[in-house]
Protein backbone atom coordinates (compact mmCIF):
# COMPACT_ATOMS: atom_id res chain seq x y z
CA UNK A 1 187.97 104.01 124.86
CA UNK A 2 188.62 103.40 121.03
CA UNK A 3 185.45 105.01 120.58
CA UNK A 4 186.77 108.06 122.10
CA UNK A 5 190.13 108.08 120.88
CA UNK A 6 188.91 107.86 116.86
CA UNK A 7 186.73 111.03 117.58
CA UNK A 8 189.35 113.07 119.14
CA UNK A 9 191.51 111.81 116.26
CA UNK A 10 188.67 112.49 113.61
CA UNK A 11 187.91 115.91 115.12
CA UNK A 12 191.22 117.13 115.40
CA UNK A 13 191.55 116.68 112.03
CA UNK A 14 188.54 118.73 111.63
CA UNK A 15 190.31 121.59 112.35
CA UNK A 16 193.27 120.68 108.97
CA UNK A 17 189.87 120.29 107.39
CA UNK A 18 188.50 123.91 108.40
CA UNK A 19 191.73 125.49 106.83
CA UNK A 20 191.58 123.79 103.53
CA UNK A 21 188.35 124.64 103.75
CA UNK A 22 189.73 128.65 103.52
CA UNK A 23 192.12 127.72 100.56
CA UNK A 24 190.95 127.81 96.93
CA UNK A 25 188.84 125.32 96.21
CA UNK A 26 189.93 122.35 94.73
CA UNK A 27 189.95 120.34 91.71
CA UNK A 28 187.25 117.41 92.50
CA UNK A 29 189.79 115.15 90.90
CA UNK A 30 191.91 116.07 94.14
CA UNK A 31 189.48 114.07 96.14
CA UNK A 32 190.47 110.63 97.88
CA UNK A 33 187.68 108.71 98.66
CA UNK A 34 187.89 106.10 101.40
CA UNK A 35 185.64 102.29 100.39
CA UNK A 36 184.70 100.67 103.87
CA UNK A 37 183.63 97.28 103.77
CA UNK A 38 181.30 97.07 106.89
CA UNK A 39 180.48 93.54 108.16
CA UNK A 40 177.52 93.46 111.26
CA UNK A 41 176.30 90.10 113.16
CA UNK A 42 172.68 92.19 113.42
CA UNK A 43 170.22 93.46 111.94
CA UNK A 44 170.96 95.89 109.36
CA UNK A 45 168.19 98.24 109.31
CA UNK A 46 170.49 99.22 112.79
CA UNK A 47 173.90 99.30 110.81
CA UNK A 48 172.39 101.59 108.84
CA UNK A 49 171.25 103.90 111.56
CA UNK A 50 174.30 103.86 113.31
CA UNK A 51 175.85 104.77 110.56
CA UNK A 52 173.55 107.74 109.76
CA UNK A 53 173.17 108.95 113.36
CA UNK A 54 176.62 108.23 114.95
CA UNK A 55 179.44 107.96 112.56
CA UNK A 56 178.31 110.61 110.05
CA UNK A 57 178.02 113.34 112.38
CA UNK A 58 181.48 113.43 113.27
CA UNK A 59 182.53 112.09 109.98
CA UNK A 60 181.12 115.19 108.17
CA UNK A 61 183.03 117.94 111.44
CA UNK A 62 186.25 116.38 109.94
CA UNK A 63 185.38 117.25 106.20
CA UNK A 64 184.00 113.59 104.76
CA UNK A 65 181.69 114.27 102.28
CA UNK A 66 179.41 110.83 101.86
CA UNK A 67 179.18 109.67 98.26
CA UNK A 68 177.23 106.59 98.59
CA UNK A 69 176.36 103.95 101.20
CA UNK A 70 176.18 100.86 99.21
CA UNK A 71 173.85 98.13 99.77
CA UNK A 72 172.93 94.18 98.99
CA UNK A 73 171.18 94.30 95.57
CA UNK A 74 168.23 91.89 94.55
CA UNK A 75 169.16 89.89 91.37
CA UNK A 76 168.65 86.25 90.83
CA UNK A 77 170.52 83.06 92.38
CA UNK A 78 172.57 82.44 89.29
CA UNK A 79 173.82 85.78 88.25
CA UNK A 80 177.03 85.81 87.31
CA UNK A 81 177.98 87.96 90.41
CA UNK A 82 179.11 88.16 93.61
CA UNK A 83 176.72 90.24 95.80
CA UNK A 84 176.99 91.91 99.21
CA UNK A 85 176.02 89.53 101.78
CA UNK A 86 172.87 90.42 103.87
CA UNK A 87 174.45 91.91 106.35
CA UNK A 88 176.98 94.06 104.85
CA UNK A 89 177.42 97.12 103.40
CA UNK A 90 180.00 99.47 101.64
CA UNK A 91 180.42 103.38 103.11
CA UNK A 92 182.28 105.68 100.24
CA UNK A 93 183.34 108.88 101.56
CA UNK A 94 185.01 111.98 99.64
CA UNK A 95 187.93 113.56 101.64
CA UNK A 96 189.43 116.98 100.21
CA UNK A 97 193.22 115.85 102.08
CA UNK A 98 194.71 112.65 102.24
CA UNK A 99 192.49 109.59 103.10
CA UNK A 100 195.52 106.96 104.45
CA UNK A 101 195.96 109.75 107.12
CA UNK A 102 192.30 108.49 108.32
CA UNK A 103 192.39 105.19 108.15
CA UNK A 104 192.75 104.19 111.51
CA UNK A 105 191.06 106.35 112.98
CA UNK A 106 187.85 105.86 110.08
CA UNK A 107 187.95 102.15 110.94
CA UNK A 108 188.45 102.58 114.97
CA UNK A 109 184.94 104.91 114.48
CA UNK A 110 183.03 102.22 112.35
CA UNK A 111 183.96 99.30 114.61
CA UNK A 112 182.65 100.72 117.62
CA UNK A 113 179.46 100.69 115.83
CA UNK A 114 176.94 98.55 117.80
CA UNK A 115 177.22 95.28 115.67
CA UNK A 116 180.21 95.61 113.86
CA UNK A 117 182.38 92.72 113.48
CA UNK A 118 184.58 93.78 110.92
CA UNK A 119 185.61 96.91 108.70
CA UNK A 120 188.26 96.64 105.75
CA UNK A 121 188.74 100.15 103.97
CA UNK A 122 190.37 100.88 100.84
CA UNK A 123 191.81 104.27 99.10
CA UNK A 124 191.09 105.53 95.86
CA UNK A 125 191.88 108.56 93.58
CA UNK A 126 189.03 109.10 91.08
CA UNK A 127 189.78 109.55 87.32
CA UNK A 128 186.56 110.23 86.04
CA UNK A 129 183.51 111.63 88.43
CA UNK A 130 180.11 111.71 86.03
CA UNK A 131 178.57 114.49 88.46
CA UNK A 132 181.48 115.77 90.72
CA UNK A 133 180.80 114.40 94.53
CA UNK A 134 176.91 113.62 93.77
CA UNK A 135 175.91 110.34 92.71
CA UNK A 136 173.58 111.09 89.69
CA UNK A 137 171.54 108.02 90.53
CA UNK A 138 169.02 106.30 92.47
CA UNK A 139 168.03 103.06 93.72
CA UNK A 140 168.87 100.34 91.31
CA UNK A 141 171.69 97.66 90.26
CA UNK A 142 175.38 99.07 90.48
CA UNK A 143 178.03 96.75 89.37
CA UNK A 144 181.63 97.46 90.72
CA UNK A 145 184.04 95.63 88.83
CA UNK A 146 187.86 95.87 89.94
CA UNK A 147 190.15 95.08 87.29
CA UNK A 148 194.27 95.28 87.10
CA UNK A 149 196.50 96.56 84.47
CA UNK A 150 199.95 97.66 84.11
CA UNK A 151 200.01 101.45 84.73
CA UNK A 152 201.62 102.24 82.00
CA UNK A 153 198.47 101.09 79.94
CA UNK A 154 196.47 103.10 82.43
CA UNK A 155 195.86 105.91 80.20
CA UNK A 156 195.21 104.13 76.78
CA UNK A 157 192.26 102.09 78.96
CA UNK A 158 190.75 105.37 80.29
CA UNK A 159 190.52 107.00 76.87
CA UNK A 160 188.95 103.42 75.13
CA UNK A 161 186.68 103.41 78.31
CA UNK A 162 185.25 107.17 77.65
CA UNK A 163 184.93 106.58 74.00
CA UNK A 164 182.94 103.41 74.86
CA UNK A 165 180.65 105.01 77.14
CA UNK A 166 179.46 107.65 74.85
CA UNK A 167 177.58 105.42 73.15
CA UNK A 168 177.28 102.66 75.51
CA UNK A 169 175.27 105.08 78.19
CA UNK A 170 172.00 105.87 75.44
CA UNK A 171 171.85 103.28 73.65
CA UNK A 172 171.23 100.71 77.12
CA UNK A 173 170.13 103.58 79.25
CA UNK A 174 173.17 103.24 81.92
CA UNK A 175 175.21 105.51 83.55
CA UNK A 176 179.14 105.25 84.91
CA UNK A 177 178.91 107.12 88.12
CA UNK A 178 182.75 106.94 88.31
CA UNK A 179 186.36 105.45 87.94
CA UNK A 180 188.61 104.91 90.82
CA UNK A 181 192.41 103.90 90.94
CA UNK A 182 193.12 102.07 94.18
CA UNK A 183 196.10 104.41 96.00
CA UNK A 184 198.71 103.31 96.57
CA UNK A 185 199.34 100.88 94.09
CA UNK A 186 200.04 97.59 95.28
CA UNK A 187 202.88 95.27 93.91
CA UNK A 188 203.22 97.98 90.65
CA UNK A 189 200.01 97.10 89.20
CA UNK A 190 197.32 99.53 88.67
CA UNK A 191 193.91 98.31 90.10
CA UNK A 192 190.79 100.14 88.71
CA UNK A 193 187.26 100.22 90.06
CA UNK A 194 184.57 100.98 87.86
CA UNK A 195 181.20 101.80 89.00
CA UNK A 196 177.93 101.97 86.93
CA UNK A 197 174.26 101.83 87.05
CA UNK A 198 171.98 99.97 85.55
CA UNK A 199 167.82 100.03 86.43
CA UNK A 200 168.05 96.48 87.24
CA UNK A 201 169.41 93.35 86.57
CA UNK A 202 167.11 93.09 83.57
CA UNK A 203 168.92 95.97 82.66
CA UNK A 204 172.27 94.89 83.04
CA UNK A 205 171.36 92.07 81.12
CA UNK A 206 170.10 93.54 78.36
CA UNK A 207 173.05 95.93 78.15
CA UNK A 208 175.41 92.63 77.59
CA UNK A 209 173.72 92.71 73.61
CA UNK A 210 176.19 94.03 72.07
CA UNK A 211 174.35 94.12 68.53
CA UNK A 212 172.81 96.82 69.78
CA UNK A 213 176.02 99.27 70.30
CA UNK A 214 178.68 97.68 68.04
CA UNK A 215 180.85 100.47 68.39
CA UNK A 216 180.95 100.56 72.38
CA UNK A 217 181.76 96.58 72.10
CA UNK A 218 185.05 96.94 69.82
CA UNK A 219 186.10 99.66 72.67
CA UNK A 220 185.50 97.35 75.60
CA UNK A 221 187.27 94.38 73.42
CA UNK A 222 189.96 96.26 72.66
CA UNK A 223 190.64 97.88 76.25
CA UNK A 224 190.28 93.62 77.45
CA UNK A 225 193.54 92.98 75.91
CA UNK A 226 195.15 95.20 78.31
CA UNK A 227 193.61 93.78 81.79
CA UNK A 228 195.91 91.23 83.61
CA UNK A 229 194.55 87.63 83.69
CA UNK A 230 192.31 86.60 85.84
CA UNK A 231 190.98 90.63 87.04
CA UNK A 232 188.00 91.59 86.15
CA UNK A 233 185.61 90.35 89.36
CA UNK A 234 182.22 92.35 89.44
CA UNK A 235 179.94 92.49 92.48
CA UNK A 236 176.36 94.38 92.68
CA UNK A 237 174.83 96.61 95.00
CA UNK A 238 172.14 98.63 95.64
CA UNK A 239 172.24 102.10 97.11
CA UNK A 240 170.98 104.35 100.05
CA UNK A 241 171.58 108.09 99.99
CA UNK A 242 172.81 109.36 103.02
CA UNK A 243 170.96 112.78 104.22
């Protein structure tokens, strides 16, 4: 019965979604983008399918557009990260309307998946997209990092952070797929969630010489002294595209 009432929820909304879909089109920066945290007690080569072959299907009738389906990444016992467990795995979808009207519904739809013991979504609004609603990358080792500021420092951190990457990106051979601001804000602080890819951890590694790009360094110092104490936690994943 859940089942079956999150896809007549989901697909009635498909029809809002059909008459945005005969409006202008929008900015991508109007996007919300929903960040489920999917937890399974099996396998999950079969999380995966169910997500591909059940969920998306009526995911996509009500207008999601999938941006990444995030996945454990390999990297060794003492890096300094937390990592998806082994059965786990982060859906992003890309809604053109507003995502808190889809929670419920989203997470009703994901727990009914055959395994599924858990599902914790958040919202964000993106503030910088590197290639619109595509993910410009591959396989590899993506490091989210959430960190808090005041929002009134929110703007001052996204210009330091863009200045940063423009050197940061060639000169380690990384790319920032995007930056996300958690909506709504909780307790009147801003929290940010930055998302970039590396090759692999050797990569990410060898990015943290900062000899090598003085100039992106000074940046990232400088935009530290705005981030609340104690933010800053980074986890890594790997990536599956969904079809």
């Amino acid at each position: 019965m859940k089942r079956l009432a999150a896809l007549i929820i989901i697909l009635i909304s498909a029809m809002h979604g059909h008459l945005l879909a005969q409006m202008p089109t929008i900015n991508l920066l109007d996007h919300q983008f929903t960040y489920s945290i999917i937890n399974t007690d099996g396998d999950l080569p079969d999380l995966v399918a169910g997500i591909q072959n059940d969920a998306m299907p009526a995911l996509r009738l009500s207008g999601a557009v999938p941006f990444a389906l995030w996945t454990p990444a390999e990297m060794p016992a003492d890096a300094p990260f937390a990592g998806l467990d082994a059965n786990q795995v982060i859906l992003m979808l890309a809604w053109n309307r507003p995502a808190t009207d889809l929670l419920a519904p989203l997470e009703i739809l994901l727990d009914t998946l055959p395994g599924v013991i858990s599902v914790s979504t958040k919202v964000y609004i993106p503030m910088y997209l590197t290639d619109g609603l595509n993910v410009p990358t591959g396989t590899g080792f993506y490091v989210h990092r959430d960190e808090l500021y005041m929002p009134d420092s929110v703007d001052e951190v996204f210009r330091l952070s863009r200045d940063a990457w423009v050197t940061f990106e060639p000169a380690f051979g990384v790319k920032v797929v995007g930056l996300f601001r958690e909506f709504p804000e909780q307790d009147g602080i801003a929290r940010l969630n930055r998302i970039a890819w590396y090759p692999d951890y050797k990569g990410w590694e060898h990015s943290r010489n900062f000899s090598i790009d003085p100039e992106s360094q000074r940046r990232f110092q400088e935009r530290r002294q705005y981030q609340v104490e104690g933010s800053g936690i980074a986890f890594a994943t790997d990536r599956l595209t969904l079809p």
